[in-house]
C-alpha atoms as a PDB file:
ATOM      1  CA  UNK A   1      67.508 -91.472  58.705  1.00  0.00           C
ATOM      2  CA  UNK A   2      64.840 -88.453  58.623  1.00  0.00           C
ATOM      3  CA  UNK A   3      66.133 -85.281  60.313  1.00  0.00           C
ATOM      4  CA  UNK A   4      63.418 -84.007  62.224  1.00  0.00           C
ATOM      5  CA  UNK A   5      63.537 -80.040  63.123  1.00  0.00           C
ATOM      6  CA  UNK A   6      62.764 -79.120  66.749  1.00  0.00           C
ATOM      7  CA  UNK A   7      59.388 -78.263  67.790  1.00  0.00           C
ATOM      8  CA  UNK A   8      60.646 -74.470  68.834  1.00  0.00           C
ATOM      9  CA  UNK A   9      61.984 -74.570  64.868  1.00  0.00           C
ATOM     10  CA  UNK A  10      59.104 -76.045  63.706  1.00  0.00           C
ATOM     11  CA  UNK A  11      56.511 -73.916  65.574  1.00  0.00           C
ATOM     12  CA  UNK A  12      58.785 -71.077  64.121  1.00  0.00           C
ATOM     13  CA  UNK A  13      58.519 -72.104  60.453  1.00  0.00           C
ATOM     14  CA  UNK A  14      54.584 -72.579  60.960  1.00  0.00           C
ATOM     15  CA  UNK A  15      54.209 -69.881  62.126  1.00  0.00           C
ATOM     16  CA  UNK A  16      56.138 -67.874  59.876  1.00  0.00           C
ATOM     17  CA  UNK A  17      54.348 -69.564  56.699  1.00  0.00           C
ATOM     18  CA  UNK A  18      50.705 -68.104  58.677  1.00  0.00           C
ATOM     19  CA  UNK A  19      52.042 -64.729  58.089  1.00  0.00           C
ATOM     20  CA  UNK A  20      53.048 -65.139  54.779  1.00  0.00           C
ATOM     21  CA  UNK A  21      49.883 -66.847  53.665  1.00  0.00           C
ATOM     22  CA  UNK A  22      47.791 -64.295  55.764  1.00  0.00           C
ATOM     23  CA  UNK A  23      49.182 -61.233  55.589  1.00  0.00           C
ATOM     24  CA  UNK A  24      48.331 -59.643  52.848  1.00  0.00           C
ATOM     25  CA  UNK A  25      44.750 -60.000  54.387  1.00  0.00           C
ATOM     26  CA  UNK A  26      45.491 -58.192  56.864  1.00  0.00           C
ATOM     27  CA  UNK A  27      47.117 -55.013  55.087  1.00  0.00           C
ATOM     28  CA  UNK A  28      43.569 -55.031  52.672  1.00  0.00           C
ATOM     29  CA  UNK A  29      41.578 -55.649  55.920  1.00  0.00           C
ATOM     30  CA  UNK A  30      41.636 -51.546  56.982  1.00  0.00           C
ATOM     31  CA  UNK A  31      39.751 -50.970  53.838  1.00  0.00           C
ATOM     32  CA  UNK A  32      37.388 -53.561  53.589  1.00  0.00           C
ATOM     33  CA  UNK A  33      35.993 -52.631  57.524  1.00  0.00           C
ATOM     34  CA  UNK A  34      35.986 -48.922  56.317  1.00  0.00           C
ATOM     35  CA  UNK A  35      33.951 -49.804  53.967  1.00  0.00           C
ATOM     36  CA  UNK A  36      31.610 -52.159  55.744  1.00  0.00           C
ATOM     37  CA  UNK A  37      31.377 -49.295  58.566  1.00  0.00           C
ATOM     38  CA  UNK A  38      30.600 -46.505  56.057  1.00  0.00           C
ATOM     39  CA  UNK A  39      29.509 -47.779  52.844  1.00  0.00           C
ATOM     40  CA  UNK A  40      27.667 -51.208  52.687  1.00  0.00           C
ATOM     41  CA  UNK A  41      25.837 -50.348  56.462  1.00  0.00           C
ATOM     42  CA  UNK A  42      24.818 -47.219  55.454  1.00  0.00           C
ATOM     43  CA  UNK A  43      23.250 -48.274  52.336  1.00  0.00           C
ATOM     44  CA  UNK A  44      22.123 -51.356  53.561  1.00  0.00           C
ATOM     45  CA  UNK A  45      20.342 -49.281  56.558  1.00  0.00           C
ATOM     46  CA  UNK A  46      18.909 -46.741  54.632  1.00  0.00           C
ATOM     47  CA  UNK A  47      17.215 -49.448  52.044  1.00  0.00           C
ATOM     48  CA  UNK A  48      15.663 -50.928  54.947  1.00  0.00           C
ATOM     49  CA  UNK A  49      14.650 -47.341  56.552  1.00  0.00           C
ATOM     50  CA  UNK A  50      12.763 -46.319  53.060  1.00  0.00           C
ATOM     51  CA  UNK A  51      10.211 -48.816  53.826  1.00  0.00           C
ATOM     52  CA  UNK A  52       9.917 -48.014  57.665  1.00  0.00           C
ATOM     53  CA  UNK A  53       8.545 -44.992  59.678  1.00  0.00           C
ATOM     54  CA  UNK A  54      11.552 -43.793  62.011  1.00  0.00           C
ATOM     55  CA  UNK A  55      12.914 -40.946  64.103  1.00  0.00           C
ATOM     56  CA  UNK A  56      16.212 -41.188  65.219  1.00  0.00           C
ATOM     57  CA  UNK A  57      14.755 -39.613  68.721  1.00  0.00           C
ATOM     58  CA  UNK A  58      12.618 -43.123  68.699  1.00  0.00           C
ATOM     59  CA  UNK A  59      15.825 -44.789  69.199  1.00  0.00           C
ATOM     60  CA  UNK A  60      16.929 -48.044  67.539  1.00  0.00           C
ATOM     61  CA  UNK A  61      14.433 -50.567  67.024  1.00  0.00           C
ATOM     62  CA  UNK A  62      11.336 -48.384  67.618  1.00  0.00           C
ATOM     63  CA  UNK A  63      10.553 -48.278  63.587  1.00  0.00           C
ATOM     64  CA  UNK A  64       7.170 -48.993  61.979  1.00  0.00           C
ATOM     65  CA  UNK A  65       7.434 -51.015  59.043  1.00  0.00           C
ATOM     66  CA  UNK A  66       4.920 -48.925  56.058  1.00  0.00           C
ATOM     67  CA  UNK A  67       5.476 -50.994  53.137  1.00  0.00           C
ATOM     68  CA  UNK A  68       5.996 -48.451  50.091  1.00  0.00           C
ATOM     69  CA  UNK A  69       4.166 -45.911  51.412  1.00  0.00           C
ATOM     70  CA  UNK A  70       7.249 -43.839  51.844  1.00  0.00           C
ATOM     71  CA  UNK A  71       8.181 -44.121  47.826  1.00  0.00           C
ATOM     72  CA  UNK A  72       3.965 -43.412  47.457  1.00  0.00           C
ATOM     73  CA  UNK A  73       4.048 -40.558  49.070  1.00  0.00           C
ATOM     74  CA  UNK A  74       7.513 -39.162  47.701  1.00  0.00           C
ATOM     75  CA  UNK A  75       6.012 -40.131  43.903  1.00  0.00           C
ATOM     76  CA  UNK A  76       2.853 -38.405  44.546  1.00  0.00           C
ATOM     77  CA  UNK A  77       2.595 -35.075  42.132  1.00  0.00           C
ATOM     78  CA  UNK A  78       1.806 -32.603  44.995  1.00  0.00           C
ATOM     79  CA  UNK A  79       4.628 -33.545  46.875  1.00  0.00           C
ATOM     80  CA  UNK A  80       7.575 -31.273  46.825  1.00  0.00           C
ATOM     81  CA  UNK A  81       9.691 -33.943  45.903  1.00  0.00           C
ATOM     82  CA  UNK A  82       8.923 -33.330  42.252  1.00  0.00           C
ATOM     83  CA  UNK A  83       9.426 -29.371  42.582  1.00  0.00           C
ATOM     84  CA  UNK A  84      12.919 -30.261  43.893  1.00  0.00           C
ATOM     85  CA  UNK A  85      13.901 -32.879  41.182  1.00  0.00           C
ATOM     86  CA  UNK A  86      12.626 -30.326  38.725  1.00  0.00           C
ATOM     87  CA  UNK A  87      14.704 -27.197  39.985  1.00  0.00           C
ATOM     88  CA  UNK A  88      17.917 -29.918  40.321  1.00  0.00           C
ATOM     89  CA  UNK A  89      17.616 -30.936  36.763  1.00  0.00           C
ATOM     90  CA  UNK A  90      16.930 -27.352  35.623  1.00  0.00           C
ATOM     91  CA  UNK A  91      20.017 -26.124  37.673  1.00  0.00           C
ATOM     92  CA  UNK A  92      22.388 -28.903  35.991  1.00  0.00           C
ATOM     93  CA  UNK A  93      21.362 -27.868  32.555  1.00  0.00           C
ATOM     94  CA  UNK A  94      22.200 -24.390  33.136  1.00  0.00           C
ATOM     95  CA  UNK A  95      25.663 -25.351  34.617  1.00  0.00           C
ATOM     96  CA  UNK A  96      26.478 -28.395  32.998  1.00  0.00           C
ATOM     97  CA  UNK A  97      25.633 -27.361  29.317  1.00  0.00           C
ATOM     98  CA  UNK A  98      27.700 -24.621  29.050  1.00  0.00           C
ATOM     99  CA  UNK A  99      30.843 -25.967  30.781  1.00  0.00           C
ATOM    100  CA  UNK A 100      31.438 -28.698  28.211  1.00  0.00           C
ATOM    101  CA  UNK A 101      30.466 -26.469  25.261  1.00  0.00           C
ATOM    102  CA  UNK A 102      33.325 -24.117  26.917  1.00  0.00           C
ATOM    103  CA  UNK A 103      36.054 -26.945  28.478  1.00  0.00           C
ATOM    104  CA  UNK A 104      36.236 -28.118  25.106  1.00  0.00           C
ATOM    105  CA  UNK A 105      36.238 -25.608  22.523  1.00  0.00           C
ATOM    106  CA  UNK A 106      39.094 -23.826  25.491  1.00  0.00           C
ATOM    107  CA  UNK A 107      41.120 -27.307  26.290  1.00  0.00           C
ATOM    108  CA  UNK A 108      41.236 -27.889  21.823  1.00  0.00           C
ATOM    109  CA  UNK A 109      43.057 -24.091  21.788  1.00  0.00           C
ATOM    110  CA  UNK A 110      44.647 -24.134  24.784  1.00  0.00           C
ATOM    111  CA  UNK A 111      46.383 -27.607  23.887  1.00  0.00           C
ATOM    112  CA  UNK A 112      46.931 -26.398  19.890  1.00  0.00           C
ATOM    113  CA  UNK A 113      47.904 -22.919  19.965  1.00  0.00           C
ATOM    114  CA  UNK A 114      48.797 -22.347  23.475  1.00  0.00           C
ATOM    115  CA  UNK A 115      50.573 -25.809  24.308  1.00  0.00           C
ATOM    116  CA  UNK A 116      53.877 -23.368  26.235  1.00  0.00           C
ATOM    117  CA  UNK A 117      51.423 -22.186  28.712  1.00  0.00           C
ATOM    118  CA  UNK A 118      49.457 -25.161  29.402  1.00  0.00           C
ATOM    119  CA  UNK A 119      50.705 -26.148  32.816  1.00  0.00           C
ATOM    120  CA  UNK A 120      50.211 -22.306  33.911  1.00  0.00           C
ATOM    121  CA  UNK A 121      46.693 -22.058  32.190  1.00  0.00           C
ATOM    122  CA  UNK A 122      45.422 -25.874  33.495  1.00  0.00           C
ATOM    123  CA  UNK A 123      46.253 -24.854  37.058  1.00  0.00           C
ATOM    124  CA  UNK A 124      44.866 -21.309  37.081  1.00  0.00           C
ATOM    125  CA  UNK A 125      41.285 -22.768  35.271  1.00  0.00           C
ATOM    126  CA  UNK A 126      42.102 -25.870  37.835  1.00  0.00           C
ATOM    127  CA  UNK A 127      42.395 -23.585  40.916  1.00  0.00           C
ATOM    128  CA  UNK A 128      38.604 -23.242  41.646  1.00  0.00           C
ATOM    129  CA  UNK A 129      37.699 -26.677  41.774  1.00  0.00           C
ATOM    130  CA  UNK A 130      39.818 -26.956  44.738  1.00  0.00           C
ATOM    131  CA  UNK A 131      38.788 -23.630  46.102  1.00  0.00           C
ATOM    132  CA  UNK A 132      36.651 -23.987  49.870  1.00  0.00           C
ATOM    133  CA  UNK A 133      32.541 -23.765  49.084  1.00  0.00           C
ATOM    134  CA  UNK A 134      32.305 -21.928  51.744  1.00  0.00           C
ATOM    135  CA  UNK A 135      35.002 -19.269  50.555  1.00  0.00           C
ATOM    136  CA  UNK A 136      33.256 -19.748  47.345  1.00  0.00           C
ATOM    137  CA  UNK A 137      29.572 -19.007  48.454  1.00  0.00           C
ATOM    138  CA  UNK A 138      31.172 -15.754  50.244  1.00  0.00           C
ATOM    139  CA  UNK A 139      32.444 -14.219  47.532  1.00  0.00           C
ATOM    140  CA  UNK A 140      29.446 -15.185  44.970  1.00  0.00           C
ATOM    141  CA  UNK A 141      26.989 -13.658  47.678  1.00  0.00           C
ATOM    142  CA  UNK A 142      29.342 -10.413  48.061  1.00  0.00           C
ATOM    143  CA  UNK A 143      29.107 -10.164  43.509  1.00  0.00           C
ATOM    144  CA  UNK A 144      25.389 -10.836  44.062  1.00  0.00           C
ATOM    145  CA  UNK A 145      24.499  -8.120  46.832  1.00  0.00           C
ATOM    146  CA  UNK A 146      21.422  -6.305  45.990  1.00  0.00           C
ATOM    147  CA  UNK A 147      22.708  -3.238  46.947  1.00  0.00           C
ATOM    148  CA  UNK A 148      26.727  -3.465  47.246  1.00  0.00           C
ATOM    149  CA  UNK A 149      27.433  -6.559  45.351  1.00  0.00           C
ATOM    150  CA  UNK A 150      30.137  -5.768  41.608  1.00  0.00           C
ATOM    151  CA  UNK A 151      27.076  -6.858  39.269  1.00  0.00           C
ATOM    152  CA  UNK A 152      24.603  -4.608  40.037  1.00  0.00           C
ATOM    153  CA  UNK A 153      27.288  -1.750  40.328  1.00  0.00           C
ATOM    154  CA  UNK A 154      28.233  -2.654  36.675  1.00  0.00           C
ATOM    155  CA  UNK A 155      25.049  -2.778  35.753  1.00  0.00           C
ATOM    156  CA  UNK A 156      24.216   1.161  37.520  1.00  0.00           C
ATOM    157  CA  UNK A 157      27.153   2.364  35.078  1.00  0.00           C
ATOM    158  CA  UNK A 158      25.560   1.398  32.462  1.00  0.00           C
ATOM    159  CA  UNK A 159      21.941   2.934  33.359  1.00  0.00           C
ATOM    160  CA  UNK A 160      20.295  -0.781  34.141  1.00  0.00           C
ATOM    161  CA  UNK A 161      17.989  -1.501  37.280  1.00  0.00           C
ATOM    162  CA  UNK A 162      19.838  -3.564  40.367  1.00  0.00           C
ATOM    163  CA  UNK A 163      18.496  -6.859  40.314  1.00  0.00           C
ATOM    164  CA  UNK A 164      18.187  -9.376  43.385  1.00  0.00           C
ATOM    165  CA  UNK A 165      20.227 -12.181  42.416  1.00  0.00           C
ATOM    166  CA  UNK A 166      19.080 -14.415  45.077  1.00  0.00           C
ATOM    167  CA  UNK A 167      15.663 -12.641  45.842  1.00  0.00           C
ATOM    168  CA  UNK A 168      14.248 -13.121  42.478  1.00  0.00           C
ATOM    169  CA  UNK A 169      13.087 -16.653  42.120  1.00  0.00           C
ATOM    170  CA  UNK A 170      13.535 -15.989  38.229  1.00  0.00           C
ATOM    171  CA  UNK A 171      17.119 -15.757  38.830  1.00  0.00           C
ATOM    172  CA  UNK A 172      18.416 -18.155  41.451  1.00  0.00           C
ATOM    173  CA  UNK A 173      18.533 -21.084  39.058  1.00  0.00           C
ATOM    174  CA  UNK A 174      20.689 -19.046  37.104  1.00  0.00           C
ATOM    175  CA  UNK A 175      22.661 -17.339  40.034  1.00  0.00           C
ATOM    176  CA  UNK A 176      23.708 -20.708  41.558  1.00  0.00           C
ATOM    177  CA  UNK A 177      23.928 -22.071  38.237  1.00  0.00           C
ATOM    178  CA  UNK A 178      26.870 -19.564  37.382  1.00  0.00           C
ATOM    179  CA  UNK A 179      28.762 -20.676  40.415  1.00  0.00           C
ATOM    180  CA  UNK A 180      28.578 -24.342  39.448  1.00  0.00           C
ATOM    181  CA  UNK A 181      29.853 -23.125  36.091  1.00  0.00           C
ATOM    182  CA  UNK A 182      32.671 -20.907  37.615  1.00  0.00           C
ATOM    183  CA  UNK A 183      33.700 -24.270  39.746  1.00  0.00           C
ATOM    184  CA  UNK A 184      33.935 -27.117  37.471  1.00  0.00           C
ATOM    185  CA  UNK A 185      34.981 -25.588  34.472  1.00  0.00           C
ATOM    186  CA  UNK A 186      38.360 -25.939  34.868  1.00  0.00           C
ATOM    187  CA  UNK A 187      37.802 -29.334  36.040  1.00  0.00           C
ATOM    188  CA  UNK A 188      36.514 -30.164  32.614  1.00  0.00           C
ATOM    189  CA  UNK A 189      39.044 -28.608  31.114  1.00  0.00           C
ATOM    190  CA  UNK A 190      41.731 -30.623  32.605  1.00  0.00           C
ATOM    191  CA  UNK A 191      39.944 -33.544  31.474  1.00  0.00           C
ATOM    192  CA  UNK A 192      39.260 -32.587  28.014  1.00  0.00           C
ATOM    193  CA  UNK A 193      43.096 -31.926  27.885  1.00  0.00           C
ATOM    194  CA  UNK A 194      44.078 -35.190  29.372  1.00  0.00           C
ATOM    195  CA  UNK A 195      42.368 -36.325  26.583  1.00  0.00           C
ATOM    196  CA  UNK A 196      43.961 -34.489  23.966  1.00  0.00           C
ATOM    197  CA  UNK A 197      47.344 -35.407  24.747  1.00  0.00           C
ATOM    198  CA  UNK A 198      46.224 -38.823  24.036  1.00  0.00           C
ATOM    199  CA  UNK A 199      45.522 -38.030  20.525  1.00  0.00           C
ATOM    200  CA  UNK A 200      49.176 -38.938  18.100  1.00  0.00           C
ATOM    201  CA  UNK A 201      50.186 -36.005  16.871  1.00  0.00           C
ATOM    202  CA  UNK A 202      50.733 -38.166  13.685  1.00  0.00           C
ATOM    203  CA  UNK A 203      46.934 -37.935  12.636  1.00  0.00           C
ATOM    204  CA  UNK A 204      46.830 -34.126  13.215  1.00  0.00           C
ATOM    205  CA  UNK A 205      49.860 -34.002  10.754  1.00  0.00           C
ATOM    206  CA  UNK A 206      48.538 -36.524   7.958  1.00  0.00           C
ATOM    207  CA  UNK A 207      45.377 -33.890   8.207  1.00  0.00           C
ATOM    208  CA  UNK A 208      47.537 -30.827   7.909  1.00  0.00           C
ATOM    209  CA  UNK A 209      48.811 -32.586   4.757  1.00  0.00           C
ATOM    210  CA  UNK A 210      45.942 -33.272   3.340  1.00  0.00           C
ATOM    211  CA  UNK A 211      44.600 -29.404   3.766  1.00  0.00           C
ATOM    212  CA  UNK A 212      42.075 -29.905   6.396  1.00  0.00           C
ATOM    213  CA  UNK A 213      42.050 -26.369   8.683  1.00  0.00           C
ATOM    214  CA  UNK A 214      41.802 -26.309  12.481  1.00  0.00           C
ATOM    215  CA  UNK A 215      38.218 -26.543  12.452  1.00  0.00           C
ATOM    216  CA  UNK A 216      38.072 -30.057  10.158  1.00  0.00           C
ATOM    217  CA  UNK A 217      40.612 -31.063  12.316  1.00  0.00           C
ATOM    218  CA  UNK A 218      38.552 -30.617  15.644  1.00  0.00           C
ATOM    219  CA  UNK A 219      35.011 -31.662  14.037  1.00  0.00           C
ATOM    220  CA  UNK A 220      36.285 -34.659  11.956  1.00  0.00           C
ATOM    221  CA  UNK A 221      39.475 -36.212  14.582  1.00  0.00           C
ATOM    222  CA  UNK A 222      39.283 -34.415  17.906  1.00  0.00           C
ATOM    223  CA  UNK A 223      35.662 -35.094  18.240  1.00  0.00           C
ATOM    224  CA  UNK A 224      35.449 -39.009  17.111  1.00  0.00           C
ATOM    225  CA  UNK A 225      38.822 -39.678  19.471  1.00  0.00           C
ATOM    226  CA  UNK A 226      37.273 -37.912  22.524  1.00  0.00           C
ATOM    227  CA  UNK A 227      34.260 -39.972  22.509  1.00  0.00           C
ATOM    228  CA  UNK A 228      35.492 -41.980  25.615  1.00  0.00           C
ATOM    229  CA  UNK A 229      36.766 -39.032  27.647  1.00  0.00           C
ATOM    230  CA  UNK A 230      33.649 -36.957  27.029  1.00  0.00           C
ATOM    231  CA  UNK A 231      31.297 -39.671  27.883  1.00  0.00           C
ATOM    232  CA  UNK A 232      33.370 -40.031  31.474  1.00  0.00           C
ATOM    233  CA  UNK A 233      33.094 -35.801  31.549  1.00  0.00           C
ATOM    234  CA  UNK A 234      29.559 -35.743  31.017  1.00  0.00           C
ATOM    235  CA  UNK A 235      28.866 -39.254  33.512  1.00  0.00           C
ATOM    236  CA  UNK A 236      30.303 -37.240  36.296  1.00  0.00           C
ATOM    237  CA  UNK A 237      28.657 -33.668  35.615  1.00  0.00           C
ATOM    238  CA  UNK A 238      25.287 -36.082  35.682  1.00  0.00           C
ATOM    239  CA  UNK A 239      25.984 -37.813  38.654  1.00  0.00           C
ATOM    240  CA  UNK A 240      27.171 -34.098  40.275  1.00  0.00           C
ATOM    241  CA  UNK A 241      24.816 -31.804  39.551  1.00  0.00           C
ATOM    242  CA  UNK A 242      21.995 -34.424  40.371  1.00  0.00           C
ATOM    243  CA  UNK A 243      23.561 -34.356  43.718  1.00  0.00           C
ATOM    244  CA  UNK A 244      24.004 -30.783  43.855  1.00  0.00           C
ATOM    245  CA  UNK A 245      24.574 -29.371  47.483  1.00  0.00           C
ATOM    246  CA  UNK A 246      27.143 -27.301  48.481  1.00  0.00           C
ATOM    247  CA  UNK A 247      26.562 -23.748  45.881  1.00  0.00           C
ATOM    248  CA  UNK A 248      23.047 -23.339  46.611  1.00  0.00           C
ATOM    249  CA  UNK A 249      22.992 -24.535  50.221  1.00  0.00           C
ATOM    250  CA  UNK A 250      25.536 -22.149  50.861  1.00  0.00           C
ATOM    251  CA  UNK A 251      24.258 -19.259  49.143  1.00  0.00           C
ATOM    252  CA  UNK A 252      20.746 -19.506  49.621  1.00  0.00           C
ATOM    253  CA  UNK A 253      20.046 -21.673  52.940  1.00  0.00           C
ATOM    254  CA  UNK A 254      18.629 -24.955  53.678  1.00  0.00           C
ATOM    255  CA  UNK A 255      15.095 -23.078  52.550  1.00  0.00           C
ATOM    256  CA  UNK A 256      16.644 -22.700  48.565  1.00  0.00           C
ATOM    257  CA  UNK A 257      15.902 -19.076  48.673  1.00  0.00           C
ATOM    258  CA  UNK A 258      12.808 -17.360  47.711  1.00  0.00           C
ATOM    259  CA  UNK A 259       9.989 -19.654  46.974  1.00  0.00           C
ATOM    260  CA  UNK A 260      12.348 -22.510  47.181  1.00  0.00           C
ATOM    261  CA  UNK A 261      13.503 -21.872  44.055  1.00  0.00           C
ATOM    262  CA  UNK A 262      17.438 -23.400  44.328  1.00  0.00           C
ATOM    263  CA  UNK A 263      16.061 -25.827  46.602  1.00  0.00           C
ATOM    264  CA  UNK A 264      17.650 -28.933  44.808  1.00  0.00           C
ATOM    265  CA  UNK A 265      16.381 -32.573  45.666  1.00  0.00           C
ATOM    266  CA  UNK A 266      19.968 -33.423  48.019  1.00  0.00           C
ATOM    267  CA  UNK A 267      19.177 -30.322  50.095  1.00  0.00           C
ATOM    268  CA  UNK A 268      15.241 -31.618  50.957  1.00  0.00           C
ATOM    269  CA  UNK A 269      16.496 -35.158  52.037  1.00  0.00           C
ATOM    270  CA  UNK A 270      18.911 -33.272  54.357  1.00  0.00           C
ATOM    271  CA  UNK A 271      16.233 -31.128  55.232  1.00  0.00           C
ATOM    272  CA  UNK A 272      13.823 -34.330  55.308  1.00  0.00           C
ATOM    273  CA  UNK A 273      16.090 -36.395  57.390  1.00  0.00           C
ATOM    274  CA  UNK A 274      18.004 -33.720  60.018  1.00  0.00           C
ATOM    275  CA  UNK A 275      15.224 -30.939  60.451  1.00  0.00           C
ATOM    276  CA  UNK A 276      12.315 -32.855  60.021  1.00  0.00           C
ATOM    277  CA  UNK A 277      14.206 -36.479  61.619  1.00  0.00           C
ATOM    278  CA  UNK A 278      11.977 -38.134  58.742  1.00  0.00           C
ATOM    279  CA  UNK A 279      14.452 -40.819  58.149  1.00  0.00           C
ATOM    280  CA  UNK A 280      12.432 -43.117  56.207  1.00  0.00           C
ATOM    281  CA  UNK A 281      11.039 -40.895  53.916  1.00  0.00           C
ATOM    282  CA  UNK A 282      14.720 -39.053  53.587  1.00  0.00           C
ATOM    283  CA  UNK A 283      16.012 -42.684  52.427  1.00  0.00           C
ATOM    284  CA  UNK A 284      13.214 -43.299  50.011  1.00  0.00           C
ATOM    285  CA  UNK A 285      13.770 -40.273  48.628  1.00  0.00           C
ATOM    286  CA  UNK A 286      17.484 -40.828  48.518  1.00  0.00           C
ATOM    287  CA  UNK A 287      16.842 -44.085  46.312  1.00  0.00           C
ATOM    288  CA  UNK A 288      14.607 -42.292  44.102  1.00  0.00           C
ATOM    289  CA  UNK A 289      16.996 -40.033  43.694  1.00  0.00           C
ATOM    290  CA  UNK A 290      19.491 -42.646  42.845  1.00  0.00           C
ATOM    291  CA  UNK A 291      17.124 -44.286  40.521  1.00  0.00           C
ATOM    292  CA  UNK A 292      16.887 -40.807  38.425  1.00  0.00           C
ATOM    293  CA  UNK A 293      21.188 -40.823  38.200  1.00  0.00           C
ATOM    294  CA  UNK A 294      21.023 -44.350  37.138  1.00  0.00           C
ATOM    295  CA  UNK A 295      18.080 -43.709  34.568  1.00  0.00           C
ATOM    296  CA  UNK A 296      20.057 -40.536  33.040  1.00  0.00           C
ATOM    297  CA  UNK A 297      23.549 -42.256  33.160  1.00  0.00           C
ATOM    298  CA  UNK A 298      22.086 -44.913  31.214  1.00  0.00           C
ATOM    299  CA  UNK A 299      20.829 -42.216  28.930  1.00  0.00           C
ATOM    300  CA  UNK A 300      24.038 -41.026  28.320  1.00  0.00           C
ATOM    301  CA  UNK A 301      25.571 -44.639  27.803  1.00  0.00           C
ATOM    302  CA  UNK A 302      23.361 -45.232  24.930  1.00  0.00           C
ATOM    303  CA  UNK A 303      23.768 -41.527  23.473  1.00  0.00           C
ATOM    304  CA  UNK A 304      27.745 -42.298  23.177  1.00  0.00           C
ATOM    305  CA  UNK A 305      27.157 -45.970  22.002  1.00  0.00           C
ATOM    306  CA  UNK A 306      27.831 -47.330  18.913  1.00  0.00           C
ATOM    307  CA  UNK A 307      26.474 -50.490  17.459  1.00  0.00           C
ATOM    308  CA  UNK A 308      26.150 -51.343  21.426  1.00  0.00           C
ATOM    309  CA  UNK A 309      29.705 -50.902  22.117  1.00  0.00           C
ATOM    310  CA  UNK A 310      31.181 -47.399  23.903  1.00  0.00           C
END
C-alpha cells in the first residue's frame, strides 16, 4: 500500500523544489535588469536616435526619422567632427606612447633590481590613477598658470619666456597630454609588473647561465613573454584615450581651450547632445566614434598576432 504525503506536506515539498530550481535566477536577476536598464536600452536607444532628428525638449515620440543623414553630415570633411577625432588621436599619441615606453622599461627595473620595494613603489606610481580628476585638473591648472603657475617660474630662473600652457593652441595637446601621462602611468606599470611576476624565474636563471646581460634578458625573454599583457595594456590605452574626457574637460572647458584645440571627439557629443540637445546627431557620432575604437583595436590585434593566433 502507497503512502501518500498530505497535501500541506506535499504543497510544502513543491514548493520548496520551486525555490531550489528557481533561485539562483533570482540572485542573477539584479544584474541582468541593471543591465537591461542601463546598458542594452541605452545602446539600443541611441542606435535608433542616430538615424532620427530629436530634442529631448520634443518629448518622447516627437522624432523625425532622417535616414543617414545624421552619419552624412558627421562624415562630411568640414564638419568639426573630423577636427575633434584628429585632436583625440593626436592627444592619445602624445600620452599613450610614452607611458608604455616608460611603464615598461620602469616595471622590468623596478621588478629586477628593486623587487624589496615593490609594494611601496607600485602603490606610490599606483596612487594617481585613483586620484579625483577634479583634484587632478586643479593642481595641473595651478603648475600651468601663466603667470603664478611652478613651470613658468622654473622656466624665469633659468632666463626663458612664460608660456601659456592652456592659451597656446600649440601647447594644449601637449599640456593635457602630460596629465594623461602623469595619470595612467602607474596604472601601466602595475600591469606590466603583474606580468612580470608571471615570468619563472627559472628562464631568467638558464639566461644568466648562459651569459646573456640584463638587456638580452629583457629584449630576447621579457619582451616575447609579455606579448599577451602588453597587447591588453595597449587595448585599454586605445579604447581610453579615444574616449578621452575628464583631463581636458576639466582643464580647458567644454569649449577645448583656445581654438578648440583639446577639444577631443567625447567632449563634442556631450557638447552635441546636452548644450546643443542634438541627440541624434550626438548618437551618430557616438557610433562613429565606436567604429574608430573597433577599427584601431583590430589594428592592434593583428600587430600582436602571430600566424593568426595572439
Amino acid at each position: 500500500m502507497s503512502h501518500r504525503l498530505p497535501a500541506p506536506a506535499r504543497a510544502r515539498l513543491s514548493y520548496a523544489r520551486l525555490q531550489q530550481r528557481f533561485a539562483p535566477y533570482v540572485f542573477v536577476s539584479p544584474f541582468f535588469l541593471l543591465f537591461l536598464v542601463f546598458g542594452l536600452f541605452p545602446l539600443l536607444f541611441s542606435l535608433f536616435l542616430a538615424f532620427h532628428l530629436w530634442s529631448p525638449l520634443d518629448g518622447l515620440g516627437h522624432w523625425k526619422f532622417v535616414g543617414f543623414e545624421n552619419f552624412a553630415l558627421a562624415l562630411d570633411r568640414q564638419d568639426q567632427f573630423w577636427t575633434t577625432l584628429k585632436n583625440t588621436v593626436w592627444i592619445g599619441l602624445l600620452a599613450g606612447v610614452p607611458q608604455h615606453l616608460a611603464a615598461l622599461p620602469l616595471a622590468f627595473l623596478i621588478h629586477q633590481s628593486l623587487r624589496r620595494y615593490q609594494s611601496t613603489l607600485s602603490t606610490v606610481l599606483f596612487l594617481p590613477y585613483i586620484t579625483n580628476a577634479v583634484a587632478i585638473a586643479i593642481v595641473f591648472a595651478t603648475l600651468y598658470s601663466e603667470r603664478l603657475g611652478l613651470l613658468n617660474y622654473l622656466r624665469g630662473l633659468v632666463g626663458l619666456d612664460p608660456v601659456r600652457w592652456l592659451g597656446d593652441p600649440s601647447m594644449v595637446p601637449y599640456s593635457v597630454a602630460a596629465v594623461v601621462f602623469w595619470r595612467y602611468l602607474g596604472w601601466n606599470v602595475v600591469l606590466y609588473l603583474s606580468g612580470l611576476q608571471a615570468i619563472s624565474e627559472d628562464v631568467y636563471e638558464a639566461a644568466t647561465v648562459d651569459g646573456a646581460g640584463k638587456w638580452q634578458q629583457f629584449w630576447y625573454i621579457t619582451l616575447p613573454l609579455l606579448r599577451p599583457m602588453m597587447f591588453y595594456a595597449f587595448t585599454l590605452t586605445i579604447v581610453g584615450n579615444m574616449q578621452l574626457f575628464e583631463e581636458p574637460f576639466m582643464l580647458l572647458g567644454d569649449g577645448g581651450g583656445s581654438s578648440g584645440a583639446g577639444l577631443t571627439t567625447a567632449m563634442h557629443i556631450f557638447n552635441t547632445a546636452f548644450r546643443d540637445l542634438d541627440m541624434g546627431y550626438a548618437s551618430a557620432m557616438s557610433w562613429l566614434l565606436f567604429l574608430a575604437i573597433f577599427a584601431l583595436s583590430m589594428v592592434n590585434n593583428v600587430l600582436f598576432s602571430r600566424g593568426g593566433e595572439r
